[in-house]
PDB file of N, CA and C in Angstrom:
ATOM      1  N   UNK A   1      -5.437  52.705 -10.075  1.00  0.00           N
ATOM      2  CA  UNK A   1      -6.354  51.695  -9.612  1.00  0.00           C
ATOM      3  C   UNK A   1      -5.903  51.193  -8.243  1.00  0.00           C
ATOM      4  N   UNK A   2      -6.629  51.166  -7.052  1.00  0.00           N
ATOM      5  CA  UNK A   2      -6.582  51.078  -5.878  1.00  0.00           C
ATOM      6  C   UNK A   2      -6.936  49.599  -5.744  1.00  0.00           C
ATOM      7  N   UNK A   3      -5.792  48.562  -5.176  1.00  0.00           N
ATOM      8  CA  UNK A   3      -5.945  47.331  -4.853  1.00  0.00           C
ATOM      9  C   UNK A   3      -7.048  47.234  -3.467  1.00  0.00           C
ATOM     10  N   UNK A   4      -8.157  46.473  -3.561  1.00  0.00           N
ATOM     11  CA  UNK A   4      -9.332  46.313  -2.856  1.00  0.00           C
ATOM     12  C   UNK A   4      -9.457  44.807  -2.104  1.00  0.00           C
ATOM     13  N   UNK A   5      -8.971  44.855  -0.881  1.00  0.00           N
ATOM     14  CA  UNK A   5      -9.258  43.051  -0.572  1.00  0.00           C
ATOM     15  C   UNK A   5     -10.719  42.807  -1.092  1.00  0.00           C
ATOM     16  N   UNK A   6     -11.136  41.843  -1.295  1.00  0.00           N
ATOM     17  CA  UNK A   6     -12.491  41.741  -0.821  1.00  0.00           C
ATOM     18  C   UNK A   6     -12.445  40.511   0.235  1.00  0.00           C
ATOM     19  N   UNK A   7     -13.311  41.057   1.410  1.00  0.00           N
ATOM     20  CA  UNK A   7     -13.457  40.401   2.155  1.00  0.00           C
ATOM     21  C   UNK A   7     -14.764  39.644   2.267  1.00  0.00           C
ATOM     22  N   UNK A   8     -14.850  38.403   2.497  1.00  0.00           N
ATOM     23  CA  UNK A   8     -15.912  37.723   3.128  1.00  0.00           C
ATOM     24  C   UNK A   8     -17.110  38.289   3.897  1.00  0.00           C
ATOM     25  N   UNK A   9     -18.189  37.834   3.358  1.00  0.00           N
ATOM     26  CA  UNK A   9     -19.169  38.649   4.294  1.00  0.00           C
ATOM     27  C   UNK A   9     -19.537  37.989   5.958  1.00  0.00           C
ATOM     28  N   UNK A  10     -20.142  38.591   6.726  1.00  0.00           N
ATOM     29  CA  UNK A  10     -20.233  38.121   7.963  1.00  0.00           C
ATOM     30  C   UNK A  10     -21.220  37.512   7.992  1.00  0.00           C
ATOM     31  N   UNK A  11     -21.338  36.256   8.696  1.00  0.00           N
ATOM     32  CA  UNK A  11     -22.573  35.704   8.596  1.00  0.00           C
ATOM     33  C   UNK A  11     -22.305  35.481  10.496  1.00  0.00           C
ATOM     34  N   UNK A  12     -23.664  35.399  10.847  1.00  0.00           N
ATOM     35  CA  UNK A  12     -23.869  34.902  12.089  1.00  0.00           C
ATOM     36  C   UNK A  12     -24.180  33.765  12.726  1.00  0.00           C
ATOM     37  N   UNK A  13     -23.913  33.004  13.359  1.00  0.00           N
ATOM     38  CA  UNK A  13     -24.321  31.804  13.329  1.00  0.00           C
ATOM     39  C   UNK A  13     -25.625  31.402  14.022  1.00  0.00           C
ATOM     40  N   UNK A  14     -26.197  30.857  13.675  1.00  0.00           N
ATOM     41  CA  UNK A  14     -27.503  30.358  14.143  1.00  0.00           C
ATOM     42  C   UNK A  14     -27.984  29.393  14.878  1.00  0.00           C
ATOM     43  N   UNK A  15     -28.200  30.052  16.255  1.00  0.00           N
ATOM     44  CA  UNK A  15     -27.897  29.442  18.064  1.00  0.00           C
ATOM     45  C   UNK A  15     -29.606  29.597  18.467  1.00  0.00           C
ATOM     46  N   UNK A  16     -30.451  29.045  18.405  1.00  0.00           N
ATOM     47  CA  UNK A  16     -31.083  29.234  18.912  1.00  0.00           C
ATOM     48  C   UNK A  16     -31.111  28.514  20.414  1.00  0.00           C
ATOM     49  N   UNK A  17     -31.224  29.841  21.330  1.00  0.00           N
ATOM     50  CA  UNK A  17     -31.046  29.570  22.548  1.00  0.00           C
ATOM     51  C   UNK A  17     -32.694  29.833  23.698  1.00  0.00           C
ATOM     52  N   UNK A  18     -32.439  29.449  24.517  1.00  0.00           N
ATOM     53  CA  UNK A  18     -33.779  29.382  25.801  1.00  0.00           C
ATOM     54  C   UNK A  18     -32.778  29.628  27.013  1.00  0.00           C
ATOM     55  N   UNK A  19     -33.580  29.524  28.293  1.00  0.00           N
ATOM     56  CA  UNK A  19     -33.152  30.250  29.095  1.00  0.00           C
ATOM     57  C   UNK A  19     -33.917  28.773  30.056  1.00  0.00           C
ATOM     58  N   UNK A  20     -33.012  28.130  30.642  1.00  0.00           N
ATOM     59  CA  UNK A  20     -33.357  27.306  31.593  1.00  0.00           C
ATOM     60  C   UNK A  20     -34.250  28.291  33.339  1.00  0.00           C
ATOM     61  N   UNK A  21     -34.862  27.371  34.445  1.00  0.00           N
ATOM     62  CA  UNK A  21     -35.485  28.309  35.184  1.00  0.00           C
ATOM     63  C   UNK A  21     -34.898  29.272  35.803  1.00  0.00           C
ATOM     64  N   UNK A  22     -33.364  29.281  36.119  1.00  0.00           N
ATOM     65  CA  UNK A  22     -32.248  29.797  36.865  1.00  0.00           C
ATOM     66  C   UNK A  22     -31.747  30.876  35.641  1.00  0.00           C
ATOM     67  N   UNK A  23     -32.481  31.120  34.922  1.00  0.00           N
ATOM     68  CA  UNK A  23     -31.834  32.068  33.829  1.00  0.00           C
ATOM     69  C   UNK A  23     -31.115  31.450  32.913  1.00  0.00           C
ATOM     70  N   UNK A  24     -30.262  30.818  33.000  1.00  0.00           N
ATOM     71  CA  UNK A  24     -28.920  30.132  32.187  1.00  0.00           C
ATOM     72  C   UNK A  24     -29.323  30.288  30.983  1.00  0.00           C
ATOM     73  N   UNK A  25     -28.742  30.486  29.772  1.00  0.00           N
ATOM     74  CA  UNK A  25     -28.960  30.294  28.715  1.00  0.00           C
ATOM     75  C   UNK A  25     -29.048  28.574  27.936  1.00  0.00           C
ATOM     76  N   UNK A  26     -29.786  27.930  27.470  1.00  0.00           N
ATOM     77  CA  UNK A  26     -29.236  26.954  27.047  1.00  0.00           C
ATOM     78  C   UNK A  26     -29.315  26.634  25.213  1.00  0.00           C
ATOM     79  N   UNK A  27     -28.515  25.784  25.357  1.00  0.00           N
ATOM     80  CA  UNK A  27     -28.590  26.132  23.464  1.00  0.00           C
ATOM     81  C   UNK A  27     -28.860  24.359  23.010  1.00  0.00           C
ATOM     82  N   UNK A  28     -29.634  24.256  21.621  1.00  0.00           N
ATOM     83  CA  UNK A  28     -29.921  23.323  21.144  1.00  0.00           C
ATOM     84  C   UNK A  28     -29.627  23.231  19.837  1.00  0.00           C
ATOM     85  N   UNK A  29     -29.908  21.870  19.057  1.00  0.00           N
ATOM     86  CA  UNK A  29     -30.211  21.985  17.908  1.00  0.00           C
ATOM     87  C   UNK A  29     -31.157  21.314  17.700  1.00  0.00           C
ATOM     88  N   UNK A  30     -31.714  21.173  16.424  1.00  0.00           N
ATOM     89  CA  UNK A  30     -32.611  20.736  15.858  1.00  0.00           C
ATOM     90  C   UNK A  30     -32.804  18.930  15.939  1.00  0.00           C
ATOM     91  N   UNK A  31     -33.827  18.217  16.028  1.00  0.00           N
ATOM     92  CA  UNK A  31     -33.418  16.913  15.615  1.00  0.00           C
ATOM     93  C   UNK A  31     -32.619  16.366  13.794  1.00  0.00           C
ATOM     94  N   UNK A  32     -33.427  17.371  13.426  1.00  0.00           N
ATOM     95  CA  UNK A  32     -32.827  17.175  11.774  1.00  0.00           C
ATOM     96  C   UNK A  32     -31.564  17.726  11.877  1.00  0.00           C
ATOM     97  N   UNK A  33     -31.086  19.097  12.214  1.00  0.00           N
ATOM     98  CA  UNK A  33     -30.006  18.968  12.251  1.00  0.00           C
ATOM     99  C   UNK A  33     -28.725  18.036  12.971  1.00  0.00           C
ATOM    100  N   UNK A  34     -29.015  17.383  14.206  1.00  0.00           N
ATOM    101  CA  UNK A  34     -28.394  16.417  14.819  1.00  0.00           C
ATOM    102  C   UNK A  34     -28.551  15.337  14.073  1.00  0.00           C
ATOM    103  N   UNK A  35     -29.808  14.990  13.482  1.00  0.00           N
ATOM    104  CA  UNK A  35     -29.688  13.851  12.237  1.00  0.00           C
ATOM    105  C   UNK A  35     -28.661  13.986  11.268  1.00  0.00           C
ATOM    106  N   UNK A  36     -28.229  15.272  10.362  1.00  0.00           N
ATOM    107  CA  UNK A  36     -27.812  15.628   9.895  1.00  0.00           C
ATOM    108  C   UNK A  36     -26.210  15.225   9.867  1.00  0.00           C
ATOM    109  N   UNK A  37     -26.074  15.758  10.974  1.00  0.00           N
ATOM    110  CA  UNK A  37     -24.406  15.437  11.798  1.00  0.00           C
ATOM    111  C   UNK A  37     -24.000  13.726  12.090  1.00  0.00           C
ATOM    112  N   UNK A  38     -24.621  13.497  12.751  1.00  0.00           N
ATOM    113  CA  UNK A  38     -24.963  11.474  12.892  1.00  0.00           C
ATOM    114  C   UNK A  38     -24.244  11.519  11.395  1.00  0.00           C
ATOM    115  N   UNK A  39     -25.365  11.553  10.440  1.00  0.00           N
ATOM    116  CA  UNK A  39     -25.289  10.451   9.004  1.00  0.00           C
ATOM    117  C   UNK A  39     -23.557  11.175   8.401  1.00  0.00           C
ATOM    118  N   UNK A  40     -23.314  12.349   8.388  1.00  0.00           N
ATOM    119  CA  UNK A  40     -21.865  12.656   8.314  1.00  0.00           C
ATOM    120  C   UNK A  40     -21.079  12.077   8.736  1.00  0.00           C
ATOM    121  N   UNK A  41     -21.058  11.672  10.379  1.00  0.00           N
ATOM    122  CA  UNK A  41     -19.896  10.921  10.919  1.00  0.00           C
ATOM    123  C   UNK A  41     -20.133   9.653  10.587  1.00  0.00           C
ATOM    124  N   UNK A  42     -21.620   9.117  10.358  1.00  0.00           N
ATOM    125  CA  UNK A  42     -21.570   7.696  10.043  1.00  0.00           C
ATOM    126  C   UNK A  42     -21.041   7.300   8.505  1.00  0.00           C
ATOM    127  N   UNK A  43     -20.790   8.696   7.364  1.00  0.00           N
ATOM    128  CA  UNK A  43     -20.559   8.592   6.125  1.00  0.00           C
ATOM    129  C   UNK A  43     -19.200   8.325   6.241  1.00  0.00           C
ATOM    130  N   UNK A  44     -18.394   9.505   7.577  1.00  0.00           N
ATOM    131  CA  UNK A  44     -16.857   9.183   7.216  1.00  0.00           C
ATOM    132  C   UNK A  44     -16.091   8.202   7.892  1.00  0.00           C
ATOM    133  N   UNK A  45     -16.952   7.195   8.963  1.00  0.00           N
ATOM    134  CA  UNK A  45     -17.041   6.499   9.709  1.00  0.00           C
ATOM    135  C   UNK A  45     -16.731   5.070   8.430  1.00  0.00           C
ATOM    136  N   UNK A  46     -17.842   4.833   7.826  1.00  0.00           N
ATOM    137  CA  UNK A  46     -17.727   3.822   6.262  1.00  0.00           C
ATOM    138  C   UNK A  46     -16.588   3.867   5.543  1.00  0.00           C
ATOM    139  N   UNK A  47     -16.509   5.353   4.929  1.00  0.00           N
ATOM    140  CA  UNK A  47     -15.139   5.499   4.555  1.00  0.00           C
ATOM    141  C   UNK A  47     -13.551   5.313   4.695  1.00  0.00           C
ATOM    142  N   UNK A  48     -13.984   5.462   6.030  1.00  0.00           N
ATOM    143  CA  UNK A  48     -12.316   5.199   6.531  1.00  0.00           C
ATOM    144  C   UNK A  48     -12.182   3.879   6.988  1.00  0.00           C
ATOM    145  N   UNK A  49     -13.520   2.518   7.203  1.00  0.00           N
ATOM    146  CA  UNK A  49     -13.453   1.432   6.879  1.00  0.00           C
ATOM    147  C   UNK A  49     -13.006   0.956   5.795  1.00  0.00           C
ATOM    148  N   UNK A  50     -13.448   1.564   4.866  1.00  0.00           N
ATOM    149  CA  UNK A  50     -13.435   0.656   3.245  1.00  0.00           C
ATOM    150  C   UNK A  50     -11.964   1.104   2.805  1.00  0.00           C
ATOM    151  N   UNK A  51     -11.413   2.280   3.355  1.00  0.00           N
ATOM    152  CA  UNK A  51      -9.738   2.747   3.202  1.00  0.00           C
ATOM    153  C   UNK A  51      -9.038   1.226   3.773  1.00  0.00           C
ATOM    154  N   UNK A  52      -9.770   1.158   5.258  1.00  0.00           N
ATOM    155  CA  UNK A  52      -8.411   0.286   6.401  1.00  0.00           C
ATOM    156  C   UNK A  52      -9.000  -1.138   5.368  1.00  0.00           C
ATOM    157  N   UNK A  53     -10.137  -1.465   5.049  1.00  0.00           N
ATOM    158  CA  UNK A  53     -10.163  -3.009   4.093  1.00  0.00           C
ATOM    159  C   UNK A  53      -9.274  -2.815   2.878  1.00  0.00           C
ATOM    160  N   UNK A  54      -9.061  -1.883   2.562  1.00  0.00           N
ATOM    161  CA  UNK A  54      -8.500  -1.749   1.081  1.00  0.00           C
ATOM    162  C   UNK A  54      -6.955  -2.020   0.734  1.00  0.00           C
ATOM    163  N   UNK A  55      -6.523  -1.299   2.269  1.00  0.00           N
ATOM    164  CA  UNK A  55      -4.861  -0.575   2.733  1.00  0.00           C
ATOM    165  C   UNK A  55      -5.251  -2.605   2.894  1.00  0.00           C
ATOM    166  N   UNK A  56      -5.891  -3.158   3.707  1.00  0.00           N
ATOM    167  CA  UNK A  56      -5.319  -4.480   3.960  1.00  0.00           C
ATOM    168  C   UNK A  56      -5.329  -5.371   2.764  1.00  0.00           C
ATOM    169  N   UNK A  57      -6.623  -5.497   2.101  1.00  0.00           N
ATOM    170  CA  UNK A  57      -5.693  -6.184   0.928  1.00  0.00           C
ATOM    171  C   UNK A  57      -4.999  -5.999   0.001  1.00  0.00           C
ATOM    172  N   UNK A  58      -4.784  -4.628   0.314  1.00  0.00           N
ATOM    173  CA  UNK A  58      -3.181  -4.260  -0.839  1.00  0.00           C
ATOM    174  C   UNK A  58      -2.300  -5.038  -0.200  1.00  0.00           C
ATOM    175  N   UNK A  59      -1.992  -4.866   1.361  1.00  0.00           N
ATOM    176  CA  UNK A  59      -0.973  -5.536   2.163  1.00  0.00           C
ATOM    177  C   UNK A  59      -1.131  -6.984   1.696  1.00  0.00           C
ATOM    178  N   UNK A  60      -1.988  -7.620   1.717  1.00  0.00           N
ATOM    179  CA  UNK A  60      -1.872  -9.145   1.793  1.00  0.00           C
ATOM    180  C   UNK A  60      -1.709  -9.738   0.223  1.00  0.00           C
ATOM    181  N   UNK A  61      -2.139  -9.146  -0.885  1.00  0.00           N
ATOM    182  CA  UNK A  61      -1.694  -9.082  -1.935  1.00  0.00           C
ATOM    183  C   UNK A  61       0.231  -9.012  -1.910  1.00  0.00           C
ATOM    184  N   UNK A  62       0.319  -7.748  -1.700  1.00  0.00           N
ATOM    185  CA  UNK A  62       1.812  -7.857  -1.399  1.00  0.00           C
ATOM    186  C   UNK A  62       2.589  -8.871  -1.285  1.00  0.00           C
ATOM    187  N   UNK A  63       1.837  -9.270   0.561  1.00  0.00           N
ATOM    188  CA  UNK A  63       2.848 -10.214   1.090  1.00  0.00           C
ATOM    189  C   UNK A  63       2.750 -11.191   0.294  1.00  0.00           C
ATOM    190  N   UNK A  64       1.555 -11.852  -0.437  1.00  0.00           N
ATOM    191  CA  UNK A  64       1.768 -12.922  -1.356  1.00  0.00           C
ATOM    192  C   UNK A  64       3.003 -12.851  -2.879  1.00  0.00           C
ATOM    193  N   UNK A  65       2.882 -11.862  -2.890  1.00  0.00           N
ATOM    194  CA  UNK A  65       3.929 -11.642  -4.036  1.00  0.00           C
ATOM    195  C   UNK A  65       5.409 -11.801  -3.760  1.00  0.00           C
ATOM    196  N   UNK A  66       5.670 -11.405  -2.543  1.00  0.00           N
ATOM    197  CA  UNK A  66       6.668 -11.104  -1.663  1.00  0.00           C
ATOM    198  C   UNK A  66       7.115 -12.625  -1.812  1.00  0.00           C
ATOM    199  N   UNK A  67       6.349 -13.437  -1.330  1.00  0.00           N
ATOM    200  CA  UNK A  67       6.414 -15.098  -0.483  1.00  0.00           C
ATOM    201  C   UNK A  67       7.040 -15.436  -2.519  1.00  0.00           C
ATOM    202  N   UNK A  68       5.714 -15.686  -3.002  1.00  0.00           N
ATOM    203  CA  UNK A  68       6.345 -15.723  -4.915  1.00  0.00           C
ATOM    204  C   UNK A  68       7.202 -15.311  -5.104  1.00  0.00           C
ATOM    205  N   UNK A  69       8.290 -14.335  -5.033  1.00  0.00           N
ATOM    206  CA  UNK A  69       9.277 -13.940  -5.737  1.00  0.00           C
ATOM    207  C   UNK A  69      10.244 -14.351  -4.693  1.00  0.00           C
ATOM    208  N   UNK A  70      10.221 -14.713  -3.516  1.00  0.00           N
ATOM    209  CA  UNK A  70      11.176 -15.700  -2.468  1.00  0.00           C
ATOM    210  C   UNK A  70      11.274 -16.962  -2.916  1.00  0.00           C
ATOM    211  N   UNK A  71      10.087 -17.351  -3.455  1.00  0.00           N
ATOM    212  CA  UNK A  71      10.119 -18.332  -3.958  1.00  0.00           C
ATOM    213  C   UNK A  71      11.250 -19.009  -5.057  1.00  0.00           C
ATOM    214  N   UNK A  72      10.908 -17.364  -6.014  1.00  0.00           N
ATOM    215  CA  UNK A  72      11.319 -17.827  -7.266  1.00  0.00           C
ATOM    216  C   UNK A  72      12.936 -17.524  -7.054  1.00  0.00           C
ATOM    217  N   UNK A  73      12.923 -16.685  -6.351  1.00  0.00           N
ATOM    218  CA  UNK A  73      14.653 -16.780  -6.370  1.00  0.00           C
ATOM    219  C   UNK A  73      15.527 -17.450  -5.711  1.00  0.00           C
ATOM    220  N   UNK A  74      14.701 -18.452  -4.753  1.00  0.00           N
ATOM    221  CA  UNK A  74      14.988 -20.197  -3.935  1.00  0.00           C
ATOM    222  C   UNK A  74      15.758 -20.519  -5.316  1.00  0.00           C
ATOM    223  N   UNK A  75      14.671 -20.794  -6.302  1.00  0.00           N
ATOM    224  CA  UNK A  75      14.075 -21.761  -7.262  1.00  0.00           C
ATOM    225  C   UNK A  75      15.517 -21.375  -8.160  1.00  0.00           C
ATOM    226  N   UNK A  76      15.799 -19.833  -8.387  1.00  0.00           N
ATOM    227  CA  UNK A  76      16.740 -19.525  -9.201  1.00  0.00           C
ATOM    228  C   UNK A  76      18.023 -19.715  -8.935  1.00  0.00           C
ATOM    229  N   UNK A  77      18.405 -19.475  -7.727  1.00  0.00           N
ATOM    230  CA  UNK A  77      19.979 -19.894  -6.736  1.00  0.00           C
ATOM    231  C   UNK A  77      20.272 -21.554  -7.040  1.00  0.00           C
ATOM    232  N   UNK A  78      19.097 -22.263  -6.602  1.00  0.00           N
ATOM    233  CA  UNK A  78      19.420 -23.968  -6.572  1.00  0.00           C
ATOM    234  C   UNK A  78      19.723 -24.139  -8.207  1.00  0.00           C
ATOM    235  N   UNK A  79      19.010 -23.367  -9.381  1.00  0.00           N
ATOM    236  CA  UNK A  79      18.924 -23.774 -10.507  1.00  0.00           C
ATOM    237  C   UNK A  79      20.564 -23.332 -10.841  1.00  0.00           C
ATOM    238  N   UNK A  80      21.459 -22.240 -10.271  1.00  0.00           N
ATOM    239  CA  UNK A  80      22.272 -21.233 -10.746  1.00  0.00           C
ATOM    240  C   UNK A  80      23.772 -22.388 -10.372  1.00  0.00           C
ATOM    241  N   UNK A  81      23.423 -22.732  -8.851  1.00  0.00           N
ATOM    242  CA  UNK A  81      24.064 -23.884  -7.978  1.00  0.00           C
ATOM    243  C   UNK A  81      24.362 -25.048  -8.927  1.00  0.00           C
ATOM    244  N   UNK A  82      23.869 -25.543  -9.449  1.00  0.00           N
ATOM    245  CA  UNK A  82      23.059 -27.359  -9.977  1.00  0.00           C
ATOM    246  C   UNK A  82      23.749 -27.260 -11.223  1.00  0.00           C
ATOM    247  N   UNK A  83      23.939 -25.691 -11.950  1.00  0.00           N
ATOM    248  CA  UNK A  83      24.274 -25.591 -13.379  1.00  0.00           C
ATOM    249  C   UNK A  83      26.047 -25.435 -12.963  1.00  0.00           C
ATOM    250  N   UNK A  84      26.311 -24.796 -11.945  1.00  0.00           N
ATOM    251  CA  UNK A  84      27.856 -25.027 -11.423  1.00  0.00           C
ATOM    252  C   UNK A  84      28.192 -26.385 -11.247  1.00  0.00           C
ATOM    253  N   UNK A  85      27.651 -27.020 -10.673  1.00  0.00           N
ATOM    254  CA  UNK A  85      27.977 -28.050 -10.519  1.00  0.00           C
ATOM    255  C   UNK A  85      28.055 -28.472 -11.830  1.00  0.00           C
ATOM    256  N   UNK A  86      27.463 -28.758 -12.977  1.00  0.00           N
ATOM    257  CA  UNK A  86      27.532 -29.643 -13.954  1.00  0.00           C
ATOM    258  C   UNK A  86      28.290 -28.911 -14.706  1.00  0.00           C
ATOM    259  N   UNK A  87      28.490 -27.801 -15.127  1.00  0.00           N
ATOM    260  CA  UNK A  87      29.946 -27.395 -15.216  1.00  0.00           C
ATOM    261  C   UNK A  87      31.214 -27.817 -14.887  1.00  0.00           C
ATOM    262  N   UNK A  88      31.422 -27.389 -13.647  1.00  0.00           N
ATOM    263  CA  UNK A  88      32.471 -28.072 -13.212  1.00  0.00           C
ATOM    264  C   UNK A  88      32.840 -29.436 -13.796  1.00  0.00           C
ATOM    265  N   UNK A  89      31.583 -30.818 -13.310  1.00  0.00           N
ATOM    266  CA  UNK A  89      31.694 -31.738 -13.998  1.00  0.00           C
ATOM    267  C   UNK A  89      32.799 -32.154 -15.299  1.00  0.00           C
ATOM    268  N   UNK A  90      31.827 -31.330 -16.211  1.00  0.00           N
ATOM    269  CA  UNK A  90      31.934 -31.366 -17.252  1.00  0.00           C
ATOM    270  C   UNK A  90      33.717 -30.700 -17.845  1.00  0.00           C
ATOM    271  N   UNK A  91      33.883 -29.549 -17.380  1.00  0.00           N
ATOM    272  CA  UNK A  91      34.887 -29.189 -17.388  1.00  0.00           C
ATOM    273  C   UNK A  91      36.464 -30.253 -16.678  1.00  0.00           C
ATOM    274  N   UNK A  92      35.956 -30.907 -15.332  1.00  0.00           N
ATOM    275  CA  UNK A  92      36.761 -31.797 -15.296  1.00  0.00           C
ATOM    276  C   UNK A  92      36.511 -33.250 -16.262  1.00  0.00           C
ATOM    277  N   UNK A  93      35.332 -33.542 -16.770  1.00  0.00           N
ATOM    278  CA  UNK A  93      35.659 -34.412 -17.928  1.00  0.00           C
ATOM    279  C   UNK A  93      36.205 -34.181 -19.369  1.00  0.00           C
ATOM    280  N   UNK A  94      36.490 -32.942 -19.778  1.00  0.00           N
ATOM    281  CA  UNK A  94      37.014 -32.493 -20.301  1.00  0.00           C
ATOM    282  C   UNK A  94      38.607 -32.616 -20.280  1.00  0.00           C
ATOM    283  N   UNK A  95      38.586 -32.158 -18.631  1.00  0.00           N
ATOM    284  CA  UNK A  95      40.748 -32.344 -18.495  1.00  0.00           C
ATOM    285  C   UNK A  95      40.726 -33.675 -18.633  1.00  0.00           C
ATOM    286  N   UNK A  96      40.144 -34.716 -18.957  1.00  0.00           N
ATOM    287  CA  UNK A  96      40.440 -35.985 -18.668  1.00  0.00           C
ATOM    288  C   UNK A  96      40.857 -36.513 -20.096  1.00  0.00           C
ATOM    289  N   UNK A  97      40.099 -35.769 -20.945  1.00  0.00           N
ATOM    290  CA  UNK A  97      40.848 -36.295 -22.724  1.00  0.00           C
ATOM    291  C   UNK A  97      41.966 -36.032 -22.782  1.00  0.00           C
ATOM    292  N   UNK A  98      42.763 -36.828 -23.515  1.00  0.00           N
ATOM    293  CA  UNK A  98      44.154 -36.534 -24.029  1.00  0.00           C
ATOM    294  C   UNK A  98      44.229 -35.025 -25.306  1.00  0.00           C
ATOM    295  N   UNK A  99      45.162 -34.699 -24.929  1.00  0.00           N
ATOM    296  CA  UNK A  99      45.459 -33.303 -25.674  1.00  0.00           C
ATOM    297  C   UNK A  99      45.338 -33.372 -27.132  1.00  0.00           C
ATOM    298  N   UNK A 100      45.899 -34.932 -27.532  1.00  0.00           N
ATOM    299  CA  UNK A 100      45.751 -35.159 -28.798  1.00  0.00           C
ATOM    300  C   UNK A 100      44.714 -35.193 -29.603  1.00  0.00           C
ATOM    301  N   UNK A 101      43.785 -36.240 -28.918  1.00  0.00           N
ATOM    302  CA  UNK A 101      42.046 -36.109 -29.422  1.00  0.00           C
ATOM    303  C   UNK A 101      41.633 -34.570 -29.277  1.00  0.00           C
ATOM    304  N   UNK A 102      41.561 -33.421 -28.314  1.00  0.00           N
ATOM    305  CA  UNK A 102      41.047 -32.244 -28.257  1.00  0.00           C
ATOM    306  C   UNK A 102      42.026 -31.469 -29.417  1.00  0.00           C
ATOM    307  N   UNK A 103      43.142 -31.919 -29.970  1.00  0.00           N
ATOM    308  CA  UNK A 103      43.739 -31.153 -31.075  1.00  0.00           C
ATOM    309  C   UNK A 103      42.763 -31.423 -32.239  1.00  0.00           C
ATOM    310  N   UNK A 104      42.681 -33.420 -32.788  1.00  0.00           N
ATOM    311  CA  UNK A 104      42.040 -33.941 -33.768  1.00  0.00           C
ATOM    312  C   UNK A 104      40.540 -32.789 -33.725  1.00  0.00           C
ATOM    313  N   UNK A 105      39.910 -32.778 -32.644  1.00  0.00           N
ATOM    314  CA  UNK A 105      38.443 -31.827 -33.029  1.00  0.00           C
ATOM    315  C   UNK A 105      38.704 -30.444 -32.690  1.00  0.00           C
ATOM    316  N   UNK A 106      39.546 -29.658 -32.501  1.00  0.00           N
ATOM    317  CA  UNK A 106      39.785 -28.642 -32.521  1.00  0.00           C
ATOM    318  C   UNK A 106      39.025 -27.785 -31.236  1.00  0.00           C
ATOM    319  N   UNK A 107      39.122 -28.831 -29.877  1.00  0.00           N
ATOM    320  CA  UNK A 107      39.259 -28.091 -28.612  1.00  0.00           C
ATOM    321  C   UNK A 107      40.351 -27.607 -28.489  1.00  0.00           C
ATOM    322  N   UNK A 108      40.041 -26.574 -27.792  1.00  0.00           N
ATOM    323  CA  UNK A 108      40.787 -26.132 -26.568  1.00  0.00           C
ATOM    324  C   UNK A 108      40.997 -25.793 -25.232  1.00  0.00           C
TER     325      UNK A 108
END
């Protein structure tokens, strides 16, 4: 069995041309087809609007989340801070009992 490309058939393209008074060839298209072309670029023209609106409020979504979770980890450091501190506190009111009372309740 003999491997066979198959190739594509040829098509020609379709130029309809005239001949200005000097001979020249000149070439046109159709109004429908130039209509045709318009509403394409004006289709991918929309599209790649409603992409760049979309790409932006993903972005601004983001940045709001971004700003919220700056927020929250302000919120979490001062809370982390505030609980050291009262620790500490506490731990130095602690050294302040006599050894004896922290024996009677069974600190250490």
């Amino acid at each position: 069995m003999e491997n066979q490309v198959k190739r594509k058939p040829r098509t020609k393209a379709v130029v309809k041309t005239e001949t200005t008074e000097a001979g020249n060839p000149v070439m046109f298209i159709t109004i429908e087809e130039h209509q045709n072309m318009l509403d394409d670029k004006n289709s991918q023209i929309i599209t790649l609007d409603n992409a760049v609106n979309a790409a932006e409020k993903i972005i601004k979504n983001l940045d709001r989340k971004i700003s919220e979770l700056s927020n929250d980890n302000r919120s979490v450091r001062f809370n982390v801070t505030s609980l050291n501190h009262q620790v500490e506190d506490l731990k130095s009111s602690l050294d302040k009992i006599p050894g004896w009372i922290k024996y009677l309740f069974g600190v250490k």
